[in-house]
C-alpha atoms as a PDB file:
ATOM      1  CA  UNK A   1      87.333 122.445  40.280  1.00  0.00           C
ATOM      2  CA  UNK A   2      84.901 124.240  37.556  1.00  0.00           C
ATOM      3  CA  UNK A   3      86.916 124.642  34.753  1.00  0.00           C
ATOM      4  CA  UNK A   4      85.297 127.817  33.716  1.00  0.00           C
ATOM      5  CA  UNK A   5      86.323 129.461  36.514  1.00  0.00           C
ATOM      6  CA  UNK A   6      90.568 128.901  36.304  1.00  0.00           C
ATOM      7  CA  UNK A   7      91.976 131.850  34.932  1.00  0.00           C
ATOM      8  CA  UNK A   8      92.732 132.020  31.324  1.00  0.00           C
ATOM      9  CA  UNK A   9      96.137 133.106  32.308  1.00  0.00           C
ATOM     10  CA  UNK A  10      96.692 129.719  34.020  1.00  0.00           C
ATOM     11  CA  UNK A  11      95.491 127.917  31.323  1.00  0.00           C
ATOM     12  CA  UNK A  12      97.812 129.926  27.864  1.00  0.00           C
ATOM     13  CA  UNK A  13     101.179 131.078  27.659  1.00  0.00           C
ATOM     14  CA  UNK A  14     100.356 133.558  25.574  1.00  0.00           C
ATOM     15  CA  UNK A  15     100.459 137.461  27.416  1.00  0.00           C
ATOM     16  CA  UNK A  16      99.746 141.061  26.289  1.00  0.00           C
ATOM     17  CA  UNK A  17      98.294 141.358  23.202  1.00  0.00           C
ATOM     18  CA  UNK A  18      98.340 138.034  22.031  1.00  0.00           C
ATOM     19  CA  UNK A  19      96.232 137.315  24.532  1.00  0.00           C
ATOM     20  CA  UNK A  20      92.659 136.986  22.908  1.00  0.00           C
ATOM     21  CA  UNK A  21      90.735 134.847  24.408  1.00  0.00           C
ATOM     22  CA  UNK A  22      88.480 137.046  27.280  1.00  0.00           C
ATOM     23  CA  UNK A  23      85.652 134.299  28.659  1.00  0.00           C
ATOM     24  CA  UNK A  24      85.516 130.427  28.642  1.00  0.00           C
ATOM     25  CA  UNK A  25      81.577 130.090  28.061  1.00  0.00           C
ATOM     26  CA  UNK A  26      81.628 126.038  28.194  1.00  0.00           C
ATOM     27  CA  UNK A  27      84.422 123.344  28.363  1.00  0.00           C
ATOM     28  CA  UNK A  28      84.339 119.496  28.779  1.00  0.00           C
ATOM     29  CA  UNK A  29      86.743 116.533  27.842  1.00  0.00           C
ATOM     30  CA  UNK A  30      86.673 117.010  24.258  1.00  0.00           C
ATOM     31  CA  UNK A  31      85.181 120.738  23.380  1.00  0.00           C
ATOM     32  CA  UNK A  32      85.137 124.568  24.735  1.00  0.00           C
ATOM     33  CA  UNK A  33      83.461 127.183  23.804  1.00  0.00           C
ATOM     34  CA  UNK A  34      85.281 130.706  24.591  1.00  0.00           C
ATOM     35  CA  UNK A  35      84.218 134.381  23.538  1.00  0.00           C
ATOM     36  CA  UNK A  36      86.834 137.346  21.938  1.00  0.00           C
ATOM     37  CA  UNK A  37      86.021 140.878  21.224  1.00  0.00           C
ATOM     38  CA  UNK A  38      88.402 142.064  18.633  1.00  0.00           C
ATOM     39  CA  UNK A  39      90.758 145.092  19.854  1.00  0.00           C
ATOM     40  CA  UNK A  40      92.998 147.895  18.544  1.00  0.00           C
ATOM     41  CA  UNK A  41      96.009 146.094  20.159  1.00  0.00           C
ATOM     42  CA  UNK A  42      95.217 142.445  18.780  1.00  0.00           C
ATOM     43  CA  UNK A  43      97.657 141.250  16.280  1.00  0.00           C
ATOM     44  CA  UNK A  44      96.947 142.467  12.693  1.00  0.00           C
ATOM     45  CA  UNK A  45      94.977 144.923  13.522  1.00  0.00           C
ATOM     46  CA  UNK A  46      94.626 148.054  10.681  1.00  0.00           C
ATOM     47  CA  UNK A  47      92.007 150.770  10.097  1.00  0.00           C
ATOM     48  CA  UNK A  48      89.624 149.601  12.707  1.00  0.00           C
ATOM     49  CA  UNK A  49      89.466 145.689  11.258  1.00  0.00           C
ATOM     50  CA  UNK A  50      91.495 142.730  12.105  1.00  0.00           C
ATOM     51  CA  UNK A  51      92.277 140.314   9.405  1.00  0.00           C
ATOM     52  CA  UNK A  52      90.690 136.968   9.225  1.00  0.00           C
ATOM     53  CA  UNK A  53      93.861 135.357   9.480  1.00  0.00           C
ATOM     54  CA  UNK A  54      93.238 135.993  13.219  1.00  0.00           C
ATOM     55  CA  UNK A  55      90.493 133.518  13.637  1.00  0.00           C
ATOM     56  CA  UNK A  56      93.589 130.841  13.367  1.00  0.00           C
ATOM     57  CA  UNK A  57      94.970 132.260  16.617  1.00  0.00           C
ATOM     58  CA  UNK A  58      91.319 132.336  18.516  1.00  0.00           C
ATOM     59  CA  UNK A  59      90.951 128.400  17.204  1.00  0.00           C
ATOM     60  CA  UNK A  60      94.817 127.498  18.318  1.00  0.00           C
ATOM     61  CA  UNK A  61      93.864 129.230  21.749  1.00  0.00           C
ATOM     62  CA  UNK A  62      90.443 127.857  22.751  1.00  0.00           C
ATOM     63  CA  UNK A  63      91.890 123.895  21.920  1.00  0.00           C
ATOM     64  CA  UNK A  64      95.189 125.221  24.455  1.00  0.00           C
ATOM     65  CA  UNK A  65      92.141 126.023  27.178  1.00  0.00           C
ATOM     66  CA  UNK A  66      90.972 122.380  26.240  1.00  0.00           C
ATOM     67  CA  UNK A  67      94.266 120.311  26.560  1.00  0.00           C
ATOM     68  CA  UNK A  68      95.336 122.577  29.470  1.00  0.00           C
ATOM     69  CA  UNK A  69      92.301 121.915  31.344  1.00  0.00           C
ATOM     70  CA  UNK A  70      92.315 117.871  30.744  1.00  0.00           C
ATOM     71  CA  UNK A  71      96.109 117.983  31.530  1.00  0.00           C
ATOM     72  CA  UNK A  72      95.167 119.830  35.363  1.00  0.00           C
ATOM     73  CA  UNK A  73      92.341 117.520  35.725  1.00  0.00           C
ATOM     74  CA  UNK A  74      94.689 113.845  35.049  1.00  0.00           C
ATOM     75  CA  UNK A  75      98.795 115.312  35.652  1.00  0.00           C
ATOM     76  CA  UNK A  76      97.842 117.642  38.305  1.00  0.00           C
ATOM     77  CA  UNK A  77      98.639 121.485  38.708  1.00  0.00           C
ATOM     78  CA  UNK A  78     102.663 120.271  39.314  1.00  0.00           C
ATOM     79  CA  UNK A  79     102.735 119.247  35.860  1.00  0.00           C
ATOM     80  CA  UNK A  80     103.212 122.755  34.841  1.00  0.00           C
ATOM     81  CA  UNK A  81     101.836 124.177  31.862  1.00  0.00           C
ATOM     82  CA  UNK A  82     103.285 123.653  28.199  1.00  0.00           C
ATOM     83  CA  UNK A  83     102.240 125.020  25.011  1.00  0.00           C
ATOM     84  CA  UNK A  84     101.123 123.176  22.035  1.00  0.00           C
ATOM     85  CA  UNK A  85     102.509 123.841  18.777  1.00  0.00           C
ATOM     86  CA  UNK A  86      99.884 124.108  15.966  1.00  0.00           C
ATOM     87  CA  UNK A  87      99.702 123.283  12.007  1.00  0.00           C
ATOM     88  CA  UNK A  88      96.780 124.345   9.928  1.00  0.00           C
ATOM     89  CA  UNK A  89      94.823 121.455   8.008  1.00  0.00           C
ATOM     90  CA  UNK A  90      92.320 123.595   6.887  1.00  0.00           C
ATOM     91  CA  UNK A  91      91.036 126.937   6.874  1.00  0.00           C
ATOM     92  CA  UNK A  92      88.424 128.415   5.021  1.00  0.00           C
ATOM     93  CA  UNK A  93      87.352 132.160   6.111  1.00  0.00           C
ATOM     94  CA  UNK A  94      83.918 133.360   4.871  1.00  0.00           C
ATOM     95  CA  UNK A  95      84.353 136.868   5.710  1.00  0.00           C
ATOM     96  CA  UNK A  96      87.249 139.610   4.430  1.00  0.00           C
ATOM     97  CA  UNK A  97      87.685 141.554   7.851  1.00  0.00           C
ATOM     98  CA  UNK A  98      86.848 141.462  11.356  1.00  0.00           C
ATOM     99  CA  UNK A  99      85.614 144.813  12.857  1.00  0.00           C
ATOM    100  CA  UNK A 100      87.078 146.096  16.362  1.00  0.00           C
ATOM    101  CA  UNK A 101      84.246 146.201  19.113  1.00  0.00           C
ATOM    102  CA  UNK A 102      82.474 142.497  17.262  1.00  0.00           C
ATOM    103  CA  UNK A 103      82.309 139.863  19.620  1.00  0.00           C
ATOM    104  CA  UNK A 104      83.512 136.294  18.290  1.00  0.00           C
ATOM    105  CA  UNK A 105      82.265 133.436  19.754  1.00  0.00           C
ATOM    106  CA  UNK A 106      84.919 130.215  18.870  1.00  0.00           C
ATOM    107  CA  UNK A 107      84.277 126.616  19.457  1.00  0.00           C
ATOM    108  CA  UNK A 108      86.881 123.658  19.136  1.00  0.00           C
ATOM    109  CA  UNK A 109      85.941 119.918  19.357  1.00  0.00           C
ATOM    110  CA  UNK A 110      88.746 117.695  19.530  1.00  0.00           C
ATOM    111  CA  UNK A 111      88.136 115.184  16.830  1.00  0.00           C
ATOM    112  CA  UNK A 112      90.964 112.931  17.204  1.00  0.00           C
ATOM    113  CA  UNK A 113      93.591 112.688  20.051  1.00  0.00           C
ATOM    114  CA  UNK A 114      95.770 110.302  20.292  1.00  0.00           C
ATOM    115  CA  UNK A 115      99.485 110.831  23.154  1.00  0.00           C
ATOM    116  CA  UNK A 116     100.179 114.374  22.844  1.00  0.00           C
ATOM    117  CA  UNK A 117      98.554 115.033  19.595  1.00  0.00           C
ATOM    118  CA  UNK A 118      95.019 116.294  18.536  1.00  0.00           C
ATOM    119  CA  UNK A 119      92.758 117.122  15.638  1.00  0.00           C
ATOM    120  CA  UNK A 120      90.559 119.589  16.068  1.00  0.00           C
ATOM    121  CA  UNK A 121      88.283 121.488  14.564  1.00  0.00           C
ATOM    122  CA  UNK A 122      86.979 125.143  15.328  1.00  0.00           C
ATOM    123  CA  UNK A 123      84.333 127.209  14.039  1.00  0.00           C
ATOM    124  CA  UNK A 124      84.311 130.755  14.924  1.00  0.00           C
ATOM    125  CA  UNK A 125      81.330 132.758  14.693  1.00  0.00           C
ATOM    126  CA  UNK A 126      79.850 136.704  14.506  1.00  0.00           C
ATOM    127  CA  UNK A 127      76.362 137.032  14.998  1.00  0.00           C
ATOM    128  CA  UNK A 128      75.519 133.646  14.506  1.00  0.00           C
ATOM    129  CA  UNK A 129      77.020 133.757  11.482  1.00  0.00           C
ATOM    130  CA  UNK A 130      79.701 131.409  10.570  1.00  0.00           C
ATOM    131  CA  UNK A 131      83.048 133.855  10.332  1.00  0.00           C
ATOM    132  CA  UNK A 132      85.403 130.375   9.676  1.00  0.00           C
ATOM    133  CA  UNK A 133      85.993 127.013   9.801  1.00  0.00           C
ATOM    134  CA  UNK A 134      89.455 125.850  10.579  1.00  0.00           C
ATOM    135  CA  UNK A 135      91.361 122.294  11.340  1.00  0.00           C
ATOM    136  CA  UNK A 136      94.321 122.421  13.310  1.00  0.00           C
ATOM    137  CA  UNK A 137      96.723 119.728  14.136  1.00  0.00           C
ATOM    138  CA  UNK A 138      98.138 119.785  17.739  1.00  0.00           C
ATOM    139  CA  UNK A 139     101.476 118.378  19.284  1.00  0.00           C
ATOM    140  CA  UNK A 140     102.138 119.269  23.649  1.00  0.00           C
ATOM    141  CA  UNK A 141     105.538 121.326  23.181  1.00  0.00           C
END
């Protein structure tokens, strides 16, 4: 099974427009890589910009392809698939807005895991450019 090629649908619970996550670019045990254009319909969306508060969403996503992915590969596809609930540790954004049409390129490393719970931390980028750096805190639902 290549990982990259599951469909993201398989892998979130998440539907419609909160949906954000459009390519898996590299996954492994611990990290995954995934790609986002921002859109008119994504969730706070106004004026043509998305707020930053956003990037928390593409972070909690791209560690849900992660766990989802390692729980296939070691429960099997009759586990099912569960969400994870998700706290923020940290967040720091270094940009004020997030223009429809930019690509955003988001990769989470789990840095702890221990039972159903992870660390991890994300780092979201535009352009190469560091867009945020967040820490999230992960329990299986």
């Amino acid at each position: 099974m290549n990982p990259k090629e599951i469909p993201i649908k398989d892998l979130l619970p998440h539907r419609d427009r909160m949906l954000l996550i459009e390519q898996i670019l590299e996954v492994n045990e611990s990290l995954t890589v995934s790609s986002a254009v921002v859109a008119d319909h994504w969730p706070l969306v106004c004026a043509g910009s998305a707020s930053p508060i956003v990037m928390v969403e593409l972070a909690a996503q791209t560690a849900g392809i992660n766990n989802s992915i390692n729980r296939l590969q070691t429960r099997g596809k009759e586990d099912g698939t569960m969400g994870w609930i998700a706290g923020v540790k940290s967040a720091v954004f270094h940009m004020d807005s997030l223009p429809v049409g930019t690509t955003l390129i988001t990769r989470t490393q789990n840095s702890f895991s221990f039972g159903d719970f992870r660390e991890v931390t994300g780092t979201i980028t535009l352009d190469k450019t560091v867009a945020a750096e967040i820490t999230l805190q992960l329990v299986s639902a």
